[in-house]
PDB file of N, CA and C in Angstrom:
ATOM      1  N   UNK A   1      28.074 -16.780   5.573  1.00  0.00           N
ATOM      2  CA  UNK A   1      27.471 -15.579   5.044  1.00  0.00           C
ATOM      3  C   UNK A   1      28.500 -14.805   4.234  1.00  0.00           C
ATOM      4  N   UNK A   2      27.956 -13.892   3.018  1.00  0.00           N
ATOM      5  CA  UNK A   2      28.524 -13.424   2.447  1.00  0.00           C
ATOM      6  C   UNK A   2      29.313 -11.693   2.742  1.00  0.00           C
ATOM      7  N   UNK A   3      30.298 -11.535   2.667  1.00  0.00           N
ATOM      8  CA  UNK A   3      30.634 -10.528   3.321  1.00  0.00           C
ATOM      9  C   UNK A   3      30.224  -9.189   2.958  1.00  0.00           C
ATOM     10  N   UNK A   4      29.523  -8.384   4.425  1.00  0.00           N
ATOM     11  CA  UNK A   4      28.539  -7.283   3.772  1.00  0.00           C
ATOM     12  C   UNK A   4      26.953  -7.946   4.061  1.00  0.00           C
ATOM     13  N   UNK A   5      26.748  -9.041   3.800  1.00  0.00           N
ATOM     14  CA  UNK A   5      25.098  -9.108   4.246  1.00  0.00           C
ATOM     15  C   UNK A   5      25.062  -9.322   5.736  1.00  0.00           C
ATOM     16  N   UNK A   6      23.576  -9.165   5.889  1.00  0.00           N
ATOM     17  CA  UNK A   6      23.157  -9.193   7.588  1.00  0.00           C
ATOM     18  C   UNK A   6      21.981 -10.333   7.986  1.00  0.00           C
ATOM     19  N   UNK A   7      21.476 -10.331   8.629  1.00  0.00           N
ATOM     20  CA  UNK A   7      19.977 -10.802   8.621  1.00  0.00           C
ATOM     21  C   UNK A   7      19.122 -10.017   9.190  1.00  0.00           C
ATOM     22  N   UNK A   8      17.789 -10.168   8.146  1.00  0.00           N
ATOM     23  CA  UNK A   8      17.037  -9.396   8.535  1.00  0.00           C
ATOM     24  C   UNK A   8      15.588 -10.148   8.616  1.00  0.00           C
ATOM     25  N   UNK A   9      15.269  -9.645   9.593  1.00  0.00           N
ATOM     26  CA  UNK A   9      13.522 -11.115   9.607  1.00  0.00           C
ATOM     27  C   UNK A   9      12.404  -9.997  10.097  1.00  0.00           C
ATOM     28  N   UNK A  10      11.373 -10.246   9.894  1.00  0.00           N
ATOM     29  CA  UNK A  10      10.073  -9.293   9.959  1.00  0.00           C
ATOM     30  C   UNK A  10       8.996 -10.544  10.436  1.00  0.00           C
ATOM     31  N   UNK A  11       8.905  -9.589  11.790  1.00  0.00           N
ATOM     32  CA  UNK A  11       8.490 -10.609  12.884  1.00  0.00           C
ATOM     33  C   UNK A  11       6.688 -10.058  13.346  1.00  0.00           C
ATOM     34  N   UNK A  12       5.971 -11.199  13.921  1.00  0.00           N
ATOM     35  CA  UNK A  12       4.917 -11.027  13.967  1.00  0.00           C
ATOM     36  C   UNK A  12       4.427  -9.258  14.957  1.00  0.00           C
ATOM     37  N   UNK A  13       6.015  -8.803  15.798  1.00  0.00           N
ATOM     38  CA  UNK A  13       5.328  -7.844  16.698  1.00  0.00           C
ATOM     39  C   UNK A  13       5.907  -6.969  15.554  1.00  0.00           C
ATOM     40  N   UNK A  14       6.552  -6.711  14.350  1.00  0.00           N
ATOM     41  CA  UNK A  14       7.128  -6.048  13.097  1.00  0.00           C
ATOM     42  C   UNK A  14       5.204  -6.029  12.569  1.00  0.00           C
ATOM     43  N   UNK A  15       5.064  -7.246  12.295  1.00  0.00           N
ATOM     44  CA  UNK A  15       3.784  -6.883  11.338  1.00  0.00           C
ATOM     45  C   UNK A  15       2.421  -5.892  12.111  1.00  0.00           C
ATOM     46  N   UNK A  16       2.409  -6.118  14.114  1.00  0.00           N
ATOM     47  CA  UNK A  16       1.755  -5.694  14.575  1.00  0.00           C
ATOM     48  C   UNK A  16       1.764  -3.889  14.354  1.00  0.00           C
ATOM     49  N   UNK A  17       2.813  -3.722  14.785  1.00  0.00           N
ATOM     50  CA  UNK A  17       3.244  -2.526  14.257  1.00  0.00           C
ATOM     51  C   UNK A  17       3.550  -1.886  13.355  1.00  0.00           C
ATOM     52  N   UNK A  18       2.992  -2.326  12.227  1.00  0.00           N
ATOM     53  CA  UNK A  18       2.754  -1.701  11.104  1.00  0.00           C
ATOM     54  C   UNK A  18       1.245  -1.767  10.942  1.00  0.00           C
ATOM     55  N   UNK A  19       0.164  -2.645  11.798  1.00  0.00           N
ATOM     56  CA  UNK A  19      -0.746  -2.758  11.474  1.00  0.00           C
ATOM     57  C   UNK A  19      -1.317  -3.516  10.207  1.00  0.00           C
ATOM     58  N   UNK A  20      -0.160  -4.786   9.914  1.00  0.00           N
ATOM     59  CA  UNK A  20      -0.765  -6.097   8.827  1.00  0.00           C
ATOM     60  C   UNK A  20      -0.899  -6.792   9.333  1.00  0.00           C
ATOM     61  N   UNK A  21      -1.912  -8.068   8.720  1.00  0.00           N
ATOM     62  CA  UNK A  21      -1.866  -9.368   8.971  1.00  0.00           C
ATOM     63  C   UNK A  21      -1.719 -10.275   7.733  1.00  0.00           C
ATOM     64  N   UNK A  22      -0.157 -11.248   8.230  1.00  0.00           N
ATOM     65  CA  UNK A  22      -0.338 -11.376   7.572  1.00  0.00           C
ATOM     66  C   UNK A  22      -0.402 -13.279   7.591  1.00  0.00           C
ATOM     67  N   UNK A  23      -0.704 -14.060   6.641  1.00  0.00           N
ATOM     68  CA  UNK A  23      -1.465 -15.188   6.899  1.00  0.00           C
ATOM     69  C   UNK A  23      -1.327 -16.187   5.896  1.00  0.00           C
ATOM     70  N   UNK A  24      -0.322 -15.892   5.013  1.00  0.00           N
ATOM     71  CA  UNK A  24       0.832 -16.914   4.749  1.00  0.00           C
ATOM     72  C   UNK A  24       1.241 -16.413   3.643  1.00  0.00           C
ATOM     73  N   UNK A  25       2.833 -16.146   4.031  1.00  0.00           N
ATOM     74  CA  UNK A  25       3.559 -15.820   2.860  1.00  0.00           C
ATOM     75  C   UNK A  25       3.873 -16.644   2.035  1.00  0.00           C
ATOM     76  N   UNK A  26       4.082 -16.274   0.548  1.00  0.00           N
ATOM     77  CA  UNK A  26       4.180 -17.601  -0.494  1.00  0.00           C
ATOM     78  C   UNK A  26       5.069 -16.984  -1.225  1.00  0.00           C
ATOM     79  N   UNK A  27       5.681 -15.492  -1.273  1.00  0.00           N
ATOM     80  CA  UNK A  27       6.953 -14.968  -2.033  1.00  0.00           C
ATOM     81  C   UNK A  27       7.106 -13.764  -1.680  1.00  0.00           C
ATOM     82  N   UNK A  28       8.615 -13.242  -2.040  1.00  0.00           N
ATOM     83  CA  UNK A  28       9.449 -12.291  -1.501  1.00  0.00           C
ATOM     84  C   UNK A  28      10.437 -11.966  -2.623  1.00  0.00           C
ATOM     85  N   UNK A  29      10.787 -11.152  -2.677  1.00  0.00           N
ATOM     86  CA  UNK A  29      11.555 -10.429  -3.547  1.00  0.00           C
ATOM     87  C   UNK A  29      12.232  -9.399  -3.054  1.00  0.00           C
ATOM     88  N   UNK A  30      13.633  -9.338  -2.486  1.00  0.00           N
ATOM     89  CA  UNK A  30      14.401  -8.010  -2.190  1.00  0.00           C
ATOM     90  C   UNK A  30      14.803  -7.333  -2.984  1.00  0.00           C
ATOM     91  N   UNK A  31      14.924  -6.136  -2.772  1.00  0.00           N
ATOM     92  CA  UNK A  31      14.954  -5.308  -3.921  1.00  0.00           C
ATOM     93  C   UNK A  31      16.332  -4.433  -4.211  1.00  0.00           C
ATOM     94  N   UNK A  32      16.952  -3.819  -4.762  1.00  0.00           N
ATOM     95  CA  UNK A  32      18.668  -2.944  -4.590  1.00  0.00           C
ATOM     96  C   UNK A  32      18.548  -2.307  -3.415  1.00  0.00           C
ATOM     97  N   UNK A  33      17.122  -1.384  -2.761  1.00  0.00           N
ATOM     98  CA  UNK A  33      16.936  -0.124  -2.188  1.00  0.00           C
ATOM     99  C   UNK A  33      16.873  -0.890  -0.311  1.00  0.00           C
ATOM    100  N   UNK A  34      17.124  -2.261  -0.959  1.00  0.00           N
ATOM    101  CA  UNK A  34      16.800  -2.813   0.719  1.00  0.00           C
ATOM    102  C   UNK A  34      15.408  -2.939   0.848  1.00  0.00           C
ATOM    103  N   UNK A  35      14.339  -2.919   0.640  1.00  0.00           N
ATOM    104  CA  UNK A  35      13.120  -3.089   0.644  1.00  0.00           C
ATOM    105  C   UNK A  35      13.007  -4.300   0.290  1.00  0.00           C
ATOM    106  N   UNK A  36      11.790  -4.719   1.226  1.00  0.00           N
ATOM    107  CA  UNK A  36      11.554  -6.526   0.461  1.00  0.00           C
ATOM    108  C   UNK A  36       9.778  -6.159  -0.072  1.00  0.00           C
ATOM    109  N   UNK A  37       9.115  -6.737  -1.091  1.00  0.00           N
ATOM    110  CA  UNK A  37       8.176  -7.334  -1.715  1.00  0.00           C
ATOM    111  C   UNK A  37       7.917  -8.129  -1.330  1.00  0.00           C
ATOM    112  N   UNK A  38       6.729  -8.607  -0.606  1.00  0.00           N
ATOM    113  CA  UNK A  38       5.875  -9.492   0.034  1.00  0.00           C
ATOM    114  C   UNK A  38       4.533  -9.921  -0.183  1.00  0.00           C
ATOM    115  N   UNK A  39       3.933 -11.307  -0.958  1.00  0.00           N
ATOM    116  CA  UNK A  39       3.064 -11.557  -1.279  1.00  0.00           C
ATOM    117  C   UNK A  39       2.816 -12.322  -0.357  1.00  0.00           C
ATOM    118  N   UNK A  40       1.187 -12.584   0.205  1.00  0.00           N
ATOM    119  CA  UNK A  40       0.486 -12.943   0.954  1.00  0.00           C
ATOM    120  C   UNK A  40      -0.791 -13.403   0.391  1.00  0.00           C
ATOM    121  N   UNK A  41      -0.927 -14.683   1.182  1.00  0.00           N
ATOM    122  CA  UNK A  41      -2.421 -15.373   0.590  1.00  0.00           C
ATOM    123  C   UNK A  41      -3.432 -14.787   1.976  1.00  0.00           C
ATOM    124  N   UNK A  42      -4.641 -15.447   1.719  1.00  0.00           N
ATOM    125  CA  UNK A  42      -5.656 -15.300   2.572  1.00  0.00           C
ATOM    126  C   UNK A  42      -5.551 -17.013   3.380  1.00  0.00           C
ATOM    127  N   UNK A  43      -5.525 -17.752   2.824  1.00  0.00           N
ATOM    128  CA  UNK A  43      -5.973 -19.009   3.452  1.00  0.00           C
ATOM    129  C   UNK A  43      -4.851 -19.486   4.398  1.00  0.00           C
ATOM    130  N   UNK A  44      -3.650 -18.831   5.265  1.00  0.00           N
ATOM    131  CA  UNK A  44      -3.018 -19.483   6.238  1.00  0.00           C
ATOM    132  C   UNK A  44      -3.459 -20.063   7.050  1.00  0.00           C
ATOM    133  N   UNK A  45      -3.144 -20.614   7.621  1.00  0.00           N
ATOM    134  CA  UNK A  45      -3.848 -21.514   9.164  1.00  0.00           C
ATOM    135  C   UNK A  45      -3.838 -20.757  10.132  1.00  0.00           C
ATOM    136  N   UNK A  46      -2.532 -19.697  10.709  1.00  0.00           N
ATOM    137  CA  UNK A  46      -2.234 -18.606  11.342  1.00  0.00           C
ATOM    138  C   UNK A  46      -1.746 -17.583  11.431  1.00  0.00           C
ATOM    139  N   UNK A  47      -2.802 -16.528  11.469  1.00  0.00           N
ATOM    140  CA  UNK A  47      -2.332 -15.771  11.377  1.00  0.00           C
ATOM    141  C   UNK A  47      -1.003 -14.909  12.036  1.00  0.00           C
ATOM    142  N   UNK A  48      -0.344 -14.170  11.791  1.00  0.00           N
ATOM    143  CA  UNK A  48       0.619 -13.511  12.148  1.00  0.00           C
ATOM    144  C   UNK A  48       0.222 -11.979  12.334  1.00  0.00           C
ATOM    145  N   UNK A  49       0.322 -10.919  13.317  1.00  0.00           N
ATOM    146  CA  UNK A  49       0.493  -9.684  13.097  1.00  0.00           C
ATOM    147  C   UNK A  49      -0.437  -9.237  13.553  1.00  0.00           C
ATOM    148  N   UNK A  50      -1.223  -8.497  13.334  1.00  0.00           N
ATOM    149  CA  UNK A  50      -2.459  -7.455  13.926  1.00  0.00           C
ATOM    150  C   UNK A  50      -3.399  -8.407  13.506  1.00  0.00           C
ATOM    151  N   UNK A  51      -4.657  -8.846  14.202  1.00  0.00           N
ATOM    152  CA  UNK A  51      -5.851  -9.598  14.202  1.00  0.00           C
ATOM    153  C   UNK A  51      -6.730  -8.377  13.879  1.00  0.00           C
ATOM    154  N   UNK A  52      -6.786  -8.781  12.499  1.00  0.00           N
ATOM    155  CA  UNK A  52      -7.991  -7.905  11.765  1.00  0.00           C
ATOM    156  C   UNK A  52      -7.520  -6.668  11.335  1.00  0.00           C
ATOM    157  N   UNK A  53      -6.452  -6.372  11.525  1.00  0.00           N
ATOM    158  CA  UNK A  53      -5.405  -5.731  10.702  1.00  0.00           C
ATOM    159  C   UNK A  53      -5.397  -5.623   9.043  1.00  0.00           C
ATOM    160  N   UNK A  54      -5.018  -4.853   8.223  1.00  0.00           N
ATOM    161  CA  UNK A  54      -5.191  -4.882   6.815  1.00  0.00           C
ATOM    162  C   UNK A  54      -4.177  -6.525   6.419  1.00  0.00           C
ATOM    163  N   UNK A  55      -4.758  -7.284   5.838  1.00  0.00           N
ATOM    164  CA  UNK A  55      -4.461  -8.261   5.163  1.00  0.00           C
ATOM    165  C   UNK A  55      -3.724  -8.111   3.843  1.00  0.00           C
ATOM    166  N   UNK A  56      -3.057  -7.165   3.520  1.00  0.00           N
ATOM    167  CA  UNK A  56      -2.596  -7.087   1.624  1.00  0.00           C
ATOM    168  C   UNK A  56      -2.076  -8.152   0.773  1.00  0.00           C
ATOM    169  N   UNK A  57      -2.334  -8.605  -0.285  1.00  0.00           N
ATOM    170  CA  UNK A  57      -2.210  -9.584  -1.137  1.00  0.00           C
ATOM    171  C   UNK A  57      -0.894  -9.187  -1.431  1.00  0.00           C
ATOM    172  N   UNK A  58      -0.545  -8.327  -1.487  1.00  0.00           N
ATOM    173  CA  UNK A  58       1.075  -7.978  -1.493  1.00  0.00           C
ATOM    174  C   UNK A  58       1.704  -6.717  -1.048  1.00  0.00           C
ATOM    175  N   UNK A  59       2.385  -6.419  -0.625  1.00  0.00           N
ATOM    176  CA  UNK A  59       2.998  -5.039   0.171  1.00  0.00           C
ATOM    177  C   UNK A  59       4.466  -4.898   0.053  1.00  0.00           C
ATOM    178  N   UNK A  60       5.074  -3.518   0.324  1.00  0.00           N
ATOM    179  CA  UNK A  60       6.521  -3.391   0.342  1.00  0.00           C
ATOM    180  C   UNK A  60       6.788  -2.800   1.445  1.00  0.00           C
ATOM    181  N   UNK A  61       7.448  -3.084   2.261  1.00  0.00           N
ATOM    182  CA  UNK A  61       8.347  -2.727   3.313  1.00  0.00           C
ATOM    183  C   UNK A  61      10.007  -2.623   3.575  1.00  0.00           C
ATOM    184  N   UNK A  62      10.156  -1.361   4.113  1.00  0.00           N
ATOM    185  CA  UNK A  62      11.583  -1.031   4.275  1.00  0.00           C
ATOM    186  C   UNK A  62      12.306  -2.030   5.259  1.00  0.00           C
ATOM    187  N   UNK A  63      13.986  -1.112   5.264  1.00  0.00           N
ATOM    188  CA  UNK A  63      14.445  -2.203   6.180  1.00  0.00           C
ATOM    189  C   UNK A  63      13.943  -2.076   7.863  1.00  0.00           C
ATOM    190  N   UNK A  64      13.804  -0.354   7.681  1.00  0.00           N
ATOM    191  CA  UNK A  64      13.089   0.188   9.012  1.00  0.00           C
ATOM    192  C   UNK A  64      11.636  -0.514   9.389  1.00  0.00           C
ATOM    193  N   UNK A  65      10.713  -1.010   8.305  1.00  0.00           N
ATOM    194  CA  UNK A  65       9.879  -2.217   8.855  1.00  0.00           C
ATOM    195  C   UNK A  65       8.668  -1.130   8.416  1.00  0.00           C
ATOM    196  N   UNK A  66       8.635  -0.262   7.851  1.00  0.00           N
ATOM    197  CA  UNK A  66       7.591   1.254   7.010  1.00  0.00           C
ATOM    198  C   UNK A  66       7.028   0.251   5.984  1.00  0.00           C
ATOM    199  N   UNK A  67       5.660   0.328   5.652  1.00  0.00           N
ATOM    200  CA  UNK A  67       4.794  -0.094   4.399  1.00  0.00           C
ATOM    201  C   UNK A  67       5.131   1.431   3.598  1.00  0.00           C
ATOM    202  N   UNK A  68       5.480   0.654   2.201  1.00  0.00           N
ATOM    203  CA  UNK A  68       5.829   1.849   1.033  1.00  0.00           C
ATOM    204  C   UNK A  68       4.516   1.362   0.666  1.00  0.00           C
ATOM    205  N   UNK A  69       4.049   0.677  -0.360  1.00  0.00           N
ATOM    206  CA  UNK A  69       2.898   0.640  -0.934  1.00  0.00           C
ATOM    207  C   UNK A  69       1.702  -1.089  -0.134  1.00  0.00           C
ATOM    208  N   UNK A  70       0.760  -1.510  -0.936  1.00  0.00           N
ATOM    209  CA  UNK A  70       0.400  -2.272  -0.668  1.00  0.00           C
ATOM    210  C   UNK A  70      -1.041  -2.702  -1.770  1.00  0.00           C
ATOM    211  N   UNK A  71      -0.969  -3.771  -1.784  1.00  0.00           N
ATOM    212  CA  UNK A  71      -2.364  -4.100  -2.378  1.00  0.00           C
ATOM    213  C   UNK A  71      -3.394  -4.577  -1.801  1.00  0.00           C
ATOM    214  N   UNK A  72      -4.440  -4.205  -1.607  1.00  0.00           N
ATOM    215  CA  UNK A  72      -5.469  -5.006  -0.576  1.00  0.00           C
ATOM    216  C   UNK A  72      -6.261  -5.843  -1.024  1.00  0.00           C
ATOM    217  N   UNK A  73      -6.301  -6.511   0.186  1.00  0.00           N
ATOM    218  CA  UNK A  73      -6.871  -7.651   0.192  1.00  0.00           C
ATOM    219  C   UNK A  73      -8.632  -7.884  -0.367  1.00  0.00           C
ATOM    220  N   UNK A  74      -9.026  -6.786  -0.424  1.00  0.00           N
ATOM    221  CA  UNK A  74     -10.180  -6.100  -0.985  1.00  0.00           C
ATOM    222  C   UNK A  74     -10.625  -6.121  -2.380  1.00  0.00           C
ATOM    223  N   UNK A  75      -8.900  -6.461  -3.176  1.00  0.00           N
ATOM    224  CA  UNK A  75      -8.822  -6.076  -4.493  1.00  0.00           C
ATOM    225  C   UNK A  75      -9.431  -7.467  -5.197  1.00  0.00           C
ATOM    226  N   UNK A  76     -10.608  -7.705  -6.383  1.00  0.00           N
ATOM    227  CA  UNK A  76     -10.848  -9.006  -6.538  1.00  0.00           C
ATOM    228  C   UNK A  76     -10.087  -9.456  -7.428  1.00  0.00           C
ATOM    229  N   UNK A  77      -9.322 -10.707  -7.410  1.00  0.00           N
ATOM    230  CA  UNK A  77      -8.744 -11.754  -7.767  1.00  0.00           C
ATOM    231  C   UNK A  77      -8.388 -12.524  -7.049  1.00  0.00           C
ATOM    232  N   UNK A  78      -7.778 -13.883  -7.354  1.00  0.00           N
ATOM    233  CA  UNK A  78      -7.663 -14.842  -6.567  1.00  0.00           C
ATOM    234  C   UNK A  78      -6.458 -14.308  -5.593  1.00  0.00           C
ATOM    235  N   UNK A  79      -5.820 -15.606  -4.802  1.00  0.00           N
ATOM    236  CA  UNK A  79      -4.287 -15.008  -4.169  1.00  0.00           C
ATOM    237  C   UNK A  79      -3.475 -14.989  -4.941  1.00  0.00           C
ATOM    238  N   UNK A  80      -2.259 -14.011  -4.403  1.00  0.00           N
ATOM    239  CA  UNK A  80      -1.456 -13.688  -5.447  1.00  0.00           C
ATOM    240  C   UNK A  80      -0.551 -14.944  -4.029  1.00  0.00           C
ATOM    241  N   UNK A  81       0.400 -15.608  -5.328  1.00  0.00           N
ATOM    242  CA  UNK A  81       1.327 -16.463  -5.347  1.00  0.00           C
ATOM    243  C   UNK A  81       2.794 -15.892  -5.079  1.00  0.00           C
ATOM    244  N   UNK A  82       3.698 -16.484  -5.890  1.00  0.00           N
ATOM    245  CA  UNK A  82       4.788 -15.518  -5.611  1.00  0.00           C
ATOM    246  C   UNK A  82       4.784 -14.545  -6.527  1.00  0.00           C
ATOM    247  N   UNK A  83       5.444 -13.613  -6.226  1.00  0.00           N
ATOM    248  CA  UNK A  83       6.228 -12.271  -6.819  1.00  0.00           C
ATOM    249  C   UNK A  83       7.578 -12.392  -7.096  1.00  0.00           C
ATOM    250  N   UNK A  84       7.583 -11.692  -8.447  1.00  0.00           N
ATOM    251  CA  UNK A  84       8.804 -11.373  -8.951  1.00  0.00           C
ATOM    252  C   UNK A  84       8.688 -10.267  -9.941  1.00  0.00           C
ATOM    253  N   UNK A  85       9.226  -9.102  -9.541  1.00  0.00           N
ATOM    254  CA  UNK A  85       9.138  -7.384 -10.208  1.00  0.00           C
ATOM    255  C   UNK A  85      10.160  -7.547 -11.225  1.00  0.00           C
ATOM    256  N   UNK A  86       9.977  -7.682 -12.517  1.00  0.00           N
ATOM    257  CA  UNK A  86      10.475  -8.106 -13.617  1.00  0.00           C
ATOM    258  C   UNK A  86      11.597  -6.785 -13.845  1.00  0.00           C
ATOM    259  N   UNK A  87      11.472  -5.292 -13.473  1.00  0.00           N
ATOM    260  CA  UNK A  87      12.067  -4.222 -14.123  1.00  0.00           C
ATOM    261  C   UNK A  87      13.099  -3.511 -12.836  1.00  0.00           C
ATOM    262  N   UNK A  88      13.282  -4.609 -12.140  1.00  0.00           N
ATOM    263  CA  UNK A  88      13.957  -4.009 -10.807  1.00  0.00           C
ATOM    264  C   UNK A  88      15.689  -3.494 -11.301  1.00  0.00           C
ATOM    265  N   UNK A  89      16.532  -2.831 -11.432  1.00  0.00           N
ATOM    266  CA  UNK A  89      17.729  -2.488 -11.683  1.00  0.00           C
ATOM    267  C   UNK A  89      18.415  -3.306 -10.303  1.00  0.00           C
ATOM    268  N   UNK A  90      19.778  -3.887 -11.709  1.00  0.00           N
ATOM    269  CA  UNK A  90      20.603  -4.841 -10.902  1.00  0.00           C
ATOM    270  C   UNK A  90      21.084  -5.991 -11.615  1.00  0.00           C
ATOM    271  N   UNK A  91      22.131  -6.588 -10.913  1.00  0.00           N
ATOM    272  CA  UNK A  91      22.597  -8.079 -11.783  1.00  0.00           C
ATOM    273  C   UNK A  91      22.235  -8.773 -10.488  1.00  0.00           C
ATOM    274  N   UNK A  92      21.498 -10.282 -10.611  1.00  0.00           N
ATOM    275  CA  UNK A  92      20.950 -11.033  -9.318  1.00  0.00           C
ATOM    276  C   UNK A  92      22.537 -11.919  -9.440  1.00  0.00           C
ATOM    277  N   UNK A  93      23.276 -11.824 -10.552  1.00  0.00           N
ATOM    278  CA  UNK A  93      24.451 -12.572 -10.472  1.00  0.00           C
ATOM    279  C   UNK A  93      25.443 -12.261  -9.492  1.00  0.00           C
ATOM    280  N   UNK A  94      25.577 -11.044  -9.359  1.00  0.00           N
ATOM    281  CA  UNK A  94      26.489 -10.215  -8.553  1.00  0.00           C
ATOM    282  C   UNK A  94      25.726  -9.881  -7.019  1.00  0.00           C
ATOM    283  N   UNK A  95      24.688 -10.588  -6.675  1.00  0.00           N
ATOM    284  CA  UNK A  95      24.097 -10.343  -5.166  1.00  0.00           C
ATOM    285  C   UNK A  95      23.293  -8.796  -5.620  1.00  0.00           C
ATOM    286  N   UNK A  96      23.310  -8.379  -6.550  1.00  0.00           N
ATOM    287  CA  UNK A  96      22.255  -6.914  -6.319  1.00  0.00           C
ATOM    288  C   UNK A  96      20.862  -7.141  -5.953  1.00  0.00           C
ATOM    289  N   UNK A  97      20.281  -8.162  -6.523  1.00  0.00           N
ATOM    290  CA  UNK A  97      19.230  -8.469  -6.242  1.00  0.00           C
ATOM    291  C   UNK A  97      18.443  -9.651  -6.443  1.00  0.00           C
ATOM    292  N   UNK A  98      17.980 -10.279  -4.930  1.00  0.00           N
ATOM    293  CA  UNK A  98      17.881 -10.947  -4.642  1.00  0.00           C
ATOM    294  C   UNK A  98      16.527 -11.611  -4.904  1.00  0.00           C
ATOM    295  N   UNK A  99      16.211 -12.728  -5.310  1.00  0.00           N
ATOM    296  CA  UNK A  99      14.669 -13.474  -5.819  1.00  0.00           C
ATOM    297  C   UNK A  99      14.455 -14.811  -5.525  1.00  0.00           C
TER     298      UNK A  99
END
């Protein structure tokens, strides 16, 4: 590991307690602020997190494990795939930010 990073994992009793479900991740994007970007399909095999819980096609969460925003699952289009926030400040060369 690189000196200065940690690990950080967001776990099914993390998603309970925020009240998501979520049911298969397909991309992630960390961001400078420590926040990760999380896209989510509908069609997992299992679910993870609150059963019947908001499902979002994509969401942001802190390192404290807080939903900043989210998109729901409500919204029509297909699944969203991976993510990648094109205008994020940072060099990904230098570890600022991670994709």
């Amino acid at each position: 590991m690189l000196p200065g990073w940690f690990v950080w994992e967001l776990t099914g009793s993390d998603l309970e307690a925020a009240d998501l479900c979520v049911k298969m991740v397909c991309g992630f994007q960390r961001l400078p602020n420590g926040n990760t970007v999380v896209s989510n399909v509908r069609h997992g095999k299992k679910p993870h997190g609150l059963a019947g819980g908001a499902a979002p096609k994509l969401f942001e969460i802190t390192r404290d494990k807080k939903v900043v925003w989210m998109v729901p699952e409500t919204i029509p289009s297909r699944n969203t795939g991976s993510i990648q926030i094109q205008d994020v400040k940072g060099d990904p060369f230098k570890q600022d930010v991670l994709r």
